[in-house]
Protein backbone atom coordinates (compact mmCIF):
# COMPACT_ATOMS: atom_id res chain seq x y z
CA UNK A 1 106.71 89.73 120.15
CA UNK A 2 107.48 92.93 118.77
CA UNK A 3 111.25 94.55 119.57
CA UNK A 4 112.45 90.89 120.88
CA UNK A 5 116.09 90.64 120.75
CA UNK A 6 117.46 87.28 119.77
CA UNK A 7 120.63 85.94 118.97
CA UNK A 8 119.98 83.15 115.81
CA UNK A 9 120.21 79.74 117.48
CA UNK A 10 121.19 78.68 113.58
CA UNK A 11 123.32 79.79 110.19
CA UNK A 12 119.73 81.34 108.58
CA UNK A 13 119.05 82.35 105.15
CA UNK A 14 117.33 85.77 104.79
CA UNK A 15 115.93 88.28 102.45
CA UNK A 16 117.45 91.62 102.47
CA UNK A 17 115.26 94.29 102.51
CA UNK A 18 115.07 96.65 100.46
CA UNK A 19 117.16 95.05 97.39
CA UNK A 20 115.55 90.84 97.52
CA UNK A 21 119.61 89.48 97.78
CA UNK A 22 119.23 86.19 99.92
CA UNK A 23 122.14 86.14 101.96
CA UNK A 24 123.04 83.52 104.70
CA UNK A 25 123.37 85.23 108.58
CA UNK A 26 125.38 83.20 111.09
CA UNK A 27 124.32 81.55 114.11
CA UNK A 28 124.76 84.01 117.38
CA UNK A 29 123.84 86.93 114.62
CA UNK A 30 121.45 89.67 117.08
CA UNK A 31 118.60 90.68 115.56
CA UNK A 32 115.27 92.52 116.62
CA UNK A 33 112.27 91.59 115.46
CA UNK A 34 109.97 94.19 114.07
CA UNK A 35 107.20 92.56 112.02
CA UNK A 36 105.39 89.45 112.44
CA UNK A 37 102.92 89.06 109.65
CA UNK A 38 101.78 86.60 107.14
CA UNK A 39 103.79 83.87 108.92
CA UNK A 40 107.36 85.53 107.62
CA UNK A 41 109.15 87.61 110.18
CA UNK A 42 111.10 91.39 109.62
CA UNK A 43 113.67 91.67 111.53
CA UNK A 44 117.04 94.72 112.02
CA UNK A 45 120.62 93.49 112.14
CA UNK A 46 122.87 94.92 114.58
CA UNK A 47 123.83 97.84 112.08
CA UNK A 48 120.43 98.49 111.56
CA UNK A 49 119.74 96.39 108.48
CA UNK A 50 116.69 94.98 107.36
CA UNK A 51 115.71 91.03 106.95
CA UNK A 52 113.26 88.83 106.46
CA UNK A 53 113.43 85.57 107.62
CA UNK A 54 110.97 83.24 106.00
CA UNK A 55 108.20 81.21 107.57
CA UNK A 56 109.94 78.45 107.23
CA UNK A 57 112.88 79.15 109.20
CA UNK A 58 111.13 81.03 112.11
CA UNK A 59 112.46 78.89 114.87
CA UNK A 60 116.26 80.79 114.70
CA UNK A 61 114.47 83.07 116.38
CA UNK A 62 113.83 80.57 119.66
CA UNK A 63 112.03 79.72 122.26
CA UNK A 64 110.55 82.25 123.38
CA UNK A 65 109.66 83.25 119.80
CA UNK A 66 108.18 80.10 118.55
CA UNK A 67 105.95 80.08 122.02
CA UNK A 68 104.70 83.63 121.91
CA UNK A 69 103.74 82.78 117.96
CA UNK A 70 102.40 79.25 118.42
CA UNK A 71 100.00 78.66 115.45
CA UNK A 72 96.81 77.22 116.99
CA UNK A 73 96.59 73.24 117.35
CA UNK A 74 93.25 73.10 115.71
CA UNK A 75 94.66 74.69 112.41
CA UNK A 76 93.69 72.89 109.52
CA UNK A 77 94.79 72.49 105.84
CA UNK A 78 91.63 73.89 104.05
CA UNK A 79 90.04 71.49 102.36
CA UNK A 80 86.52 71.92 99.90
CA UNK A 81 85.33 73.11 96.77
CA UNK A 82 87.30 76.34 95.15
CA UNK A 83 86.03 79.86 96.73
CA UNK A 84 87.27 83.01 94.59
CA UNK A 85 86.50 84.98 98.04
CA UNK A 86 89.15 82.61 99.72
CA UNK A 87 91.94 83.51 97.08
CA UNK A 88 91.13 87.26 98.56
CA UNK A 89 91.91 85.77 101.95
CA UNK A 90 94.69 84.17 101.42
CA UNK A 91 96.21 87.29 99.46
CA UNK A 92 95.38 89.54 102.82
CA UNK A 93 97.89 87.06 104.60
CA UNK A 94 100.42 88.66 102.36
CA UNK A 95 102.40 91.99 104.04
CA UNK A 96 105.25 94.03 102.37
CA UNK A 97 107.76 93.40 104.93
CA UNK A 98 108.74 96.80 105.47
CA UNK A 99 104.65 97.69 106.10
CA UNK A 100 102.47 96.73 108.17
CA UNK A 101 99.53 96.25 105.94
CA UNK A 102 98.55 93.34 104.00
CA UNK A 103 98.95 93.74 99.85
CA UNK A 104 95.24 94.02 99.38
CA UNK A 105 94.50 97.07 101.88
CA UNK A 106 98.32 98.58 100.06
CA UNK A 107 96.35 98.71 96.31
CA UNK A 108 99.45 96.61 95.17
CA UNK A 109 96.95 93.46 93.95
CA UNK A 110 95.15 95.37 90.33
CA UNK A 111 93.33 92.12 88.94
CA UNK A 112 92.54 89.19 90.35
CA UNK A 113 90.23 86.29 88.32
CA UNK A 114 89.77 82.98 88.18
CA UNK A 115 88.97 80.41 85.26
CA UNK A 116 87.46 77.13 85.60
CA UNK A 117 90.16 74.71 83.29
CA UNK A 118 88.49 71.83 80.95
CA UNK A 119 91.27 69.19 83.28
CA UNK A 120 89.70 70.13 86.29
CA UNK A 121 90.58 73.01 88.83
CA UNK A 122 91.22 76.65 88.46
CA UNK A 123 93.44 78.73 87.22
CA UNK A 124 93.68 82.10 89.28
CA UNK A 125 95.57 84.73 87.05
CA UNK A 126 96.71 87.92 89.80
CA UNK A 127 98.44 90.83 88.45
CA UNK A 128 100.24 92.95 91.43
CA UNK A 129 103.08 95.62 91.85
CA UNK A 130 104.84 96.93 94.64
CA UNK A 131 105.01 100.37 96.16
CA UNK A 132 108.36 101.47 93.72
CA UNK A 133 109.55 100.28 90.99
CA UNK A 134 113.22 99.78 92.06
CA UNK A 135 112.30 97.44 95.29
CA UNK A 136 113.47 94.01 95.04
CA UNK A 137 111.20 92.39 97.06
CA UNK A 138 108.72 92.70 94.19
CA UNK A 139 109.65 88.48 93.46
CA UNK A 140 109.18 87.61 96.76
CA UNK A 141 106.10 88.68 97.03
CA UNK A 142 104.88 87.26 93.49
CA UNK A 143 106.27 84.24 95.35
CA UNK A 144 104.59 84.48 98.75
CA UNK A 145 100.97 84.86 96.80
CA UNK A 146 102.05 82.41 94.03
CA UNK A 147 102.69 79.62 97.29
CA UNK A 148 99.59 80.92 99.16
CA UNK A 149 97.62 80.62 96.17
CA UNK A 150 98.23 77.28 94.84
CA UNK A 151 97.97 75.61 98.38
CA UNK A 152 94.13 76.48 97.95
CA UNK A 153 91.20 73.62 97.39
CA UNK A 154 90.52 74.03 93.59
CA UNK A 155 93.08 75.91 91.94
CA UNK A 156 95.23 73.78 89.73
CA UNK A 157 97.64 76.50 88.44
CA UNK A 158 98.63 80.50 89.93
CA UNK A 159 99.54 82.74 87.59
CA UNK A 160 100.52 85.74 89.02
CA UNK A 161 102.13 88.62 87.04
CA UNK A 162 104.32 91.57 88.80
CA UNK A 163 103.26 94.55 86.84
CA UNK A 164 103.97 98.61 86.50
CA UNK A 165 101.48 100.04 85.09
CA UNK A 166 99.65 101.91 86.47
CA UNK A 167 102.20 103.01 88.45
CA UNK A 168 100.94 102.63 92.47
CA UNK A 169 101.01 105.72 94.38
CA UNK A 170 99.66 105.80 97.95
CA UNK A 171 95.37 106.74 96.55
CA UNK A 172 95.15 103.09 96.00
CA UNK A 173 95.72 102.20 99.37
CA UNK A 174 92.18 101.63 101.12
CA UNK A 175 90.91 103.40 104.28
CA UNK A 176 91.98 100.44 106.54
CA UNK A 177 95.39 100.77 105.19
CA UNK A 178 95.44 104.64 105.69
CA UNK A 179 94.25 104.29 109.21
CA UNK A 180 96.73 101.47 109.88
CA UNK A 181 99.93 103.48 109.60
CA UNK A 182 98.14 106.60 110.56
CA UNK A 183 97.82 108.67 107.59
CA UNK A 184 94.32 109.56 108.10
């Protein structure tokens, strides 16, 4: 659904991209949608800014949107015993909204462990960073993985961590990742 223009059929809180402000966008507001991954949605303003319009909230886009990106009917909460390899798939449903590549595959995720608790559960401690140091969507992200995270079977508590050092620079992105936007 790439490139769609849409009016907003609603007043719609967004994310401004680069700098993380939330800032409200009025109904009839034309936007273009230019990245539909991890369930949030990038979209460009009619001066050419950038916005990301959360999960949540996906339906200001429409009809048309919300048919064309139907989740399927058979999707399930998961459900089961705690899996660390599923805390690695839920953080590959995470993208930088300005990239299309999941965090994982960007070398922004540095640690990632989990630790049975004497209560019961898991607590899964991530450390992550973003691609520069200045970009406010840095939170938003903690807060997309921190959700994703939790929402698994088995982990009682998500601790994730934004962090800066090391600093990333683009040899931590994997092959997939280099191949994905071409650089290889």
């Amino acid at each position: 659904m790439r490139g769609l223009q849409t009016p907003l059929a609603r007043d719609c809180e967004v994310t401004m991209i680069p700098s993380g402000e939330r800032v409200v966008v009025p109904a009839g507001t034309e936007v273009r949608v230019l990245q539909t991954l991890g369930g949030n949605v990038t979209v460009q303003g009619d001066y050419g800014q950038l916005m990301r319009i959360d999960e949540k909230d996906v339906e200001v886009l429409g009809e048309d949107y919300q048919k064309q990106n139907a989740k399927p009917a058979d999707a399930q909460p998961q459900s089961g015993e705690f899996d660390p390899e599923s805390v690695w798939e839920q953080l590959r449903t995470v993208y930088d909204p300005e990239i299309p590549v999941n965090i994982v595959e960007l070398g922004l995720v540095y640690e990632c462990k989990s630790t049975p608790l004497p209560e019961g559960g898991n607590k899964v401690e991530i450390q992550m960073t973003v691609t520069a140091p200045g970009c406010g969507m840095g939170p938003v992200l903690v807060d997309d993985v921190r959700r994703k995270v939790s929402g698994l079977p088995g982990v009682a508590e998500a601790d994730v961590q934004l962090v800066w050092e090391p600093p990333w620079d683009q040899s931590r992105m994997s092959d997939v990742a280099r191949l994905e936007l071409g650089w290889m």
